[in-house]
Protein backbone atom coordinates (compact mmCIF):
# COMPACT_ATOMS: atom_id res chain seq x y z
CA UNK A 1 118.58 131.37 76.59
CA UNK A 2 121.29 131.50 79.01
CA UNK A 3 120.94 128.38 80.47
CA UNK A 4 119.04 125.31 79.85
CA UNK A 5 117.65 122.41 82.17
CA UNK A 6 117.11 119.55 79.52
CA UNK A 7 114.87 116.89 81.81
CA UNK A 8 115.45 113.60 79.81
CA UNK A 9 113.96 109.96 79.06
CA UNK A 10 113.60 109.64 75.73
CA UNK A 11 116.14 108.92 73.04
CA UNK A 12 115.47 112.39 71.15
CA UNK A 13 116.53 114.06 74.54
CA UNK A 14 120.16 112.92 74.08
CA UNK A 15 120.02 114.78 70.77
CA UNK A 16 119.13 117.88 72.21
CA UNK A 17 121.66 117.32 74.86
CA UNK A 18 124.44 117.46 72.16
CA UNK A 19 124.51 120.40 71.10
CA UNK A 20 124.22 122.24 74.70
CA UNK A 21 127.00 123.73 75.56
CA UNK A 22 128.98 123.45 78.82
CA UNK A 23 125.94 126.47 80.63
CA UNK A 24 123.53 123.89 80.43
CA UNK A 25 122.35 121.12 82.65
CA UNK A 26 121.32 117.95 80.65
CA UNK A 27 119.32 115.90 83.66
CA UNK A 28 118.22 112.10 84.19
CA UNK A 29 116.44 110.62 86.96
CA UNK A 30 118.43 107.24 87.17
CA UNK A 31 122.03 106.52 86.16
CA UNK A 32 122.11 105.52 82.14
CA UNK A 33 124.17 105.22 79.39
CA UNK A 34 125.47 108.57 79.26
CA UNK A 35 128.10 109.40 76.40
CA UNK A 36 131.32 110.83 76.94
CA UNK A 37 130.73 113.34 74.13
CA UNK A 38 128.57 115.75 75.67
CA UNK A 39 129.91 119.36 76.44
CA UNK A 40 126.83 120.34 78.81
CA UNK A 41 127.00 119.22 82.49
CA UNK A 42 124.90 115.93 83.80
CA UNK A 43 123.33 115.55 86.91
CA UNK A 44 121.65 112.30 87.67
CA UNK A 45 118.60 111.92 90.01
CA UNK A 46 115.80 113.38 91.59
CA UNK A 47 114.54 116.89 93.07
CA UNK A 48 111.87 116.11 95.85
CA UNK A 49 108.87 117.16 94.33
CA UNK A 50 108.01 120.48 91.85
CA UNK A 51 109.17 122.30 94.88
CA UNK A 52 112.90 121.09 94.67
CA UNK A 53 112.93 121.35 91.33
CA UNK A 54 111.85 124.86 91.52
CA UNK A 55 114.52 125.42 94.24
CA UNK A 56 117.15 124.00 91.71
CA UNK A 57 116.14 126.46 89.07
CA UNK A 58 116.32 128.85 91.31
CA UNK A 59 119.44 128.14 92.43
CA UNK A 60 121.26 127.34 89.24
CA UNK A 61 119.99 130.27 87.73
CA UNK A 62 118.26 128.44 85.03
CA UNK A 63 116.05 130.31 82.33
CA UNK A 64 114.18 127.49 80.49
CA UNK A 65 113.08 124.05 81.48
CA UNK A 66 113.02 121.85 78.83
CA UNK A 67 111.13 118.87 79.49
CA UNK A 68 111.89 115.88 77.37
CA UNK A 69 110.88 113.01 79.67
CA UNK A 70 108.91 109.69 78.84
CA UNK A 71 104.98 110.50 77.57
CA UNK A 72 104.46 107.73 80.47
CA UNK A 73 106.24 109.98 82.72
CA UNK A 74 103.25 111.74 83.70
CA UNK A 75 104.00 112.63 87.52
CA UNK A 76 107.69 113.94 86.31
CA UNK A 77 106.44 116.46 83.45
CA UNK A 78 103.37 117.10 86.11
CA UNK A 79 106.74 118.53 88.64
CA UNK A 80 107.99 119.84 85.76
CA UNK A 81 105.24 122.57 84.62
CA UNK A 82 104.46 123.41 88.10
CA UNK A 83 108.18 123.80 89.20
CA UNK A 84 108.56 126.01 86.17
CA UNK A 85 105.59 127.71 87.71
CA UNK A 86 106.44 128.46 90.99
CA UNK A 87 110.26 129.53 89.49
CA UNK A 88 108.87 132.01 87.07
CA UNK A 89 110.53 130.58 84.09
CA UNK A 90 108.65 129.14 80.98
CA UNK A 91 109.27 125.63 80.52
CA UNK A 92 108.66 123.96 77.06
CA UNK A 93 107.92 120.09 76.13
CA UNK A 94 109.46 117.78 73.45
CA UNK A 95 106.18 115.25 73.39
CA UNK A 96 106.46 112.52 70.29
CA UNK A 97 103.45 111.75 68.74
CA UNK A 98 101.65 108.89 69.48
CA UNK A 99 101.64 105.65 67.44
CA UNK A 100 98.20 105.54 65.03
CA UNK A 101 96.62 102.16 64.03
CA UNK A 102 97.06 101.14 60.73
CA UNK A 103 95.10 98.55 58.11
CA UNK A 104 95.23 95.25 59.93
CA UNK A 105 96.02 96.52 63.53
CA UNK A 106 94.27 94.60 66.15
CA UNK A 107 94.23 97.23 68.84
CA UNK A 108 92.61 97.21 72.04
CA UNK A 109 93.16 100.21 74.47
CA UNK A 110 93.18 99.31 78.28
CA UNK A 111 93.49 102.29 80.65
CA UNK A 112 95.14 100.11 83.52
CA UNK A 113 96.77 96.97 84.75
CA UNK A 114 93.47 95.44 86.03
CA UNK A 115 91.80 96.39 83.18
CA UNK A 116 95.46 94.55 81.06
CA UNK A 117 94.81 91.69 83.06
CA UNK A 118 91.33 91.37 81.93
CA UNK A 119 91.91 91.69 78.84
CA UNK A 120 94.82 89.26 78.24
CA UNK A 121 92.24 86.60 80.04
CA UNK A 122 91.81 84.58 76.53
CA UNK A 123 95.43 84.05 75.49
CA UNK A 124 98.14 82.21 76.77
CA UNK A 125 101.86 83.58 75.25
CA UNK A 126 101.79 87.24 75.95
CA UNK A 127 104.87 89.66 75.20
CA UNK A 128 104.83 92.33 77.63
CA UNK A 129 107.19 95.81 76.82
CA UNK A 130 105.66 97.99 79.74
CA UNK A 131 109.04 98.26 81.19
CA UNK A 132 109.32 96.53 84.78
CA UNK A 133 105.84 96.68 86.51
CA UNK A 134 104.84 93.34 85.52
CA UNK A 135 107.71 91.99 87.05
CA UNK A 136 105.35 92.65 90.31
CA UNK A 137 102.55 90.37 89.31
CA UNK A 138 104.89 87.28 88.97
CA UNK A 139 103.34 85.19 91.40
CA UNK A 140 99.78 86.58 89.67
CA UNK A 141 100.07 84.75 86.28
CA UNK A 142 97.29 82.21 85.60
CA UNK A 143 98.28 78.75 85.11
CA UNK A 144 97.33 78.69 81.62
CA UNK A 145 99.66 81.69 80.38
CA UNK A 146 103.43 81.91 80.03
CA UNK A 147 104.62 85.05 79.76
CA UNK A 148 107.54 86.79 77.87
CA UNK A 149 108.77 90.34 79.36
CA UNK A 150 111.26 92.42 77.76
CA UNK A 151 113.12 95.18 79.66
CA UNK A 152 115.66 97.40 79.51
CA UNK A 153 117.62 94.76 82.18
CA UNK A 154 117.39 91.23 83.10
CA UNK A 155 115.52 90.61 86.23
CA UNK A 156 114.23 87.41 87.79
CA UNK A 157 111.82 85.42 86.31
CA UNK A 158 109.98 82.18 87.35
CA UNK A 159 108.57 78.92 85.88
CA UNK A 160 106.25 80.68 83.67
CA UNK A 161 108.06 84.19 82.77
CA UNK A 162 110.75 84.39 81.47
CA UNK A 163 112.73 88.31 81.42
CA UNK A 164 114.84 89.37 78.64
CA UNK A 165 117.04 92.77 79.09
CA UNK A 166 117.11 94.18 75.56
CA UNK A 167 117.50 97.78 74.33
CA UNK A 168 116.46 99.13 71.22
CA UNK A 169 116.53 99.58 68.38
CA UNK A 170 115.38 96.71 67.71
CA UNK A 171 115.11 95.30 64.14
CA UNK A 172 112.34 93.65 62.46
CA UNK A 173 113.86 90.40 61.51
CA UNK A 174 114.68 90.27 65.09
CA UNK A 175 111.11 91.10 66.21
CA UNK A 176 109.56 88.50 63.71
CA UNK A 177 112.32 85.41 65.04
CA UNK A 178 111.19 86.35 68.96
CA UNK A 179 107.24 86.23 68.02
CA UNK A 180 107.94 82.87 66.45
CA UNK A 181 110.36 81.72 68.90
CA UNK A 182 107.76 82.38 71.73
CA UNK A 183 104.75 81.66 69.85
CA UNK A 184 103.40 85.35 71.34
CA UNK A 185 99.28 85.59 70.45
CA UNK A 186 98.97 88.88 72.63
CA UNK A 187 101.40 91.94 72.56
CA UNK A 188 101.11 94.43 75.71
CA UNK A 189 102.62 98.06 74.60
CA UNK A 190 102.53 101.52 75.54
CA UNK A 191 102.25 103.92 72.97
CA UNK A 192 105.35 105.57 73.64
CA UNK A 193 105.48 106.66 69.50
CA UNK A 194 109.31 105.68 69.38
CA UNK A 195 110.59 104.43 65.87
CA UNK A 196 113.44 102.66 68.05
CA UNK A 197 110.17 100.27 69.00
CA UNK A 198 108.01 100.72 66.50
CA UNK A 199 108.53 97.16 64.42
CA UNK A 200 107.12 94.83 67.41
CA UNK A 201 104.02 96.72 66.08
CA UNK A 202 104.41 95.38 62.62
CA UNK A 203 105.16 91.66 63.27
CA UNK A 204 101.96 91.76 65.28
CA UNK A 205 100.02 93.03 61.85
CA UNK A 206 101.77 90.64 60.24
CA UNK A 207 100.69 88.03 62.22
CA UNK A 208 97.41 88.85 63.11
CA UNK A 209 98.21 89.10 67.02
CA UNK A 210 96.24 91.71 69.16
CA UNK A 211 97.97 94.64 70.83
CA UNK A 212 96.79 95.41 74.50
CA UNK A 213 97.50 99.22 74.26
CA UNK A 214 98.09 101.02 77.46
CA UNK A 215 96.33 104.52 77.15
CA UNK A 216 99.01 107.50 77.47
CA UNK A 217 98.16 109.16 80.46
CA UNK A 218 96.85 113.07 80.51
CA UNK A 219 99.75 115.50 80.44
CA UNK A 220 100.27 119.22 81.82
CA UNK A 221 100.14 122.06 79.65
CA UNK A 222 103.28 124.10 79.01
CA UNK A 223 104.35 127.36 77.18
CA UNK A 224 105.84 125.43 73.97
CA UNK A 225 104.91 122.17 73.21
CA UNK A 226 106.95 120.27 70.15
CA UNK A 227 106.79 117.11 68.15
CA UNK A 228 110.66 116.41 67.30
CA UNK A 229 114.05 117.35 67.50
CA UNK A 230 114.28 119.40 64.48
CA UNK A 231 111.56 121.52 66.44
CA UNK A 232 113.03 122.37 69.81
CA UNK A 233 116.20 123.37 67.88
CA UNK A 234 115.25 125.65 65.33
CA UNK A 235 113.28 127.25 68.67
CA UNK A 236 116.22 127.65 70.40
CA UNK A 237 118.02 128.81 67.75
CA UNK A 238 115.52 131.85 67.84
């Protein structure tokens, strides 16, 4: 391939992104931690919609679009397939498999937030790691829950949530002291299949503490779809 539009949001797309060369285009929608080691070029934000992005390709010249976003990030790879599309380019997907229950998991799939907020009706100490959208039901939370959200910053809380910025990996001693700590009976997740998250999962088994799953949401077909790293390279390679 001549040149390469890497679309990142997950961890695995930074691995990609080093070992691009100084052609390609490694791109994220919000300003990150972005290393100093990489010899492609970065460009941070937005493109207006499938049809921007397929006037960028168009105008960068760019031969595959590589999409590598969050499996959350439904209305991005949505842009993505269609920009490809309309650009006449193929575009191809690193997608990480989603996490599978295991002997002792407690899992209970909820397709949205009123369907969350159902749900998490019975407890009282819920951890939330949905990212930032609770932080818009603040003044929402019953009186007889406080809540615990981690995110990738700190943001406001109020009397009964508290917000920690934390970003993984994070370990599983460290998972087990923050259940205990906050005496968490109900974890909120989505499946986003990272190993960097993965061992909140297993202090809830541990501990017998239900996992409000928040269903992936349906993603576009593309030309080349892939399940790691090792994948989209040795594909490239060819």
């Amino acid at each position: 391939m001549k040149r390469i539009l890497l679309l990142g949001g997950v961890t695995e797309a930074l691995g990609i992104a080093r070992t691009l060369g100084p052609q390609h285009i490694y791109s994220l929608a919000g300003v990150g931690r972005v290393p100093s080691d990489l010899r492609c070029q970065v460009r941070v934000g937005g493109y207006g919609g499938a049809e921007g992005l397929a006037q960028f390709i168009a105008d960068e010249g760019i031969d595959l679009l590589l999409d590598a976003t969050h499996p959350y990030a439904a209305q991005i790879s949505a842009n993505a397939a269609r920009a490809a599309q309309l650009a006449g380019i193929p575009c191809w997907a690193l997608r990480r498999p989603a996490w599978q229950p295991q002997a002792g998991d407690d899992w209970r799939e909820v397709s949205d937030w009123a369907e969350l907020i159902t749900a998490l009706q019975p407890f009282h100490r819920p951890l939330f790691t949905l990212g930032r959208e609770p932080l818009q039901h603040l003044d929402e939370i019953p009186a007889h829950q406080f809540w615990t959200l981690r995110a990738l910053d700190v943001y406001p809380g109020n009397a009964r949530c508290e917000v920690i910025g934390a970003r993984g990996p994070f370990l599983l001693e460290d998972e087990r002291a923050l259940f205990e700590r906050r005496q968490i009976d109900v974890l909120i997740s989505k499946n986003s299949g990272s190993t960097a998250t993965e061992p909140k999962l297993e202090v809830a088994r541990e501990r017998g503490v239900p996992v409000l799953v928040l269903k992936r949401p349906g993603l576009p077909g593309v030309d080349r779809e892939f399940e790691s790293v090792a994948e989209v390279l040795a594909a490239l390679s060819h």
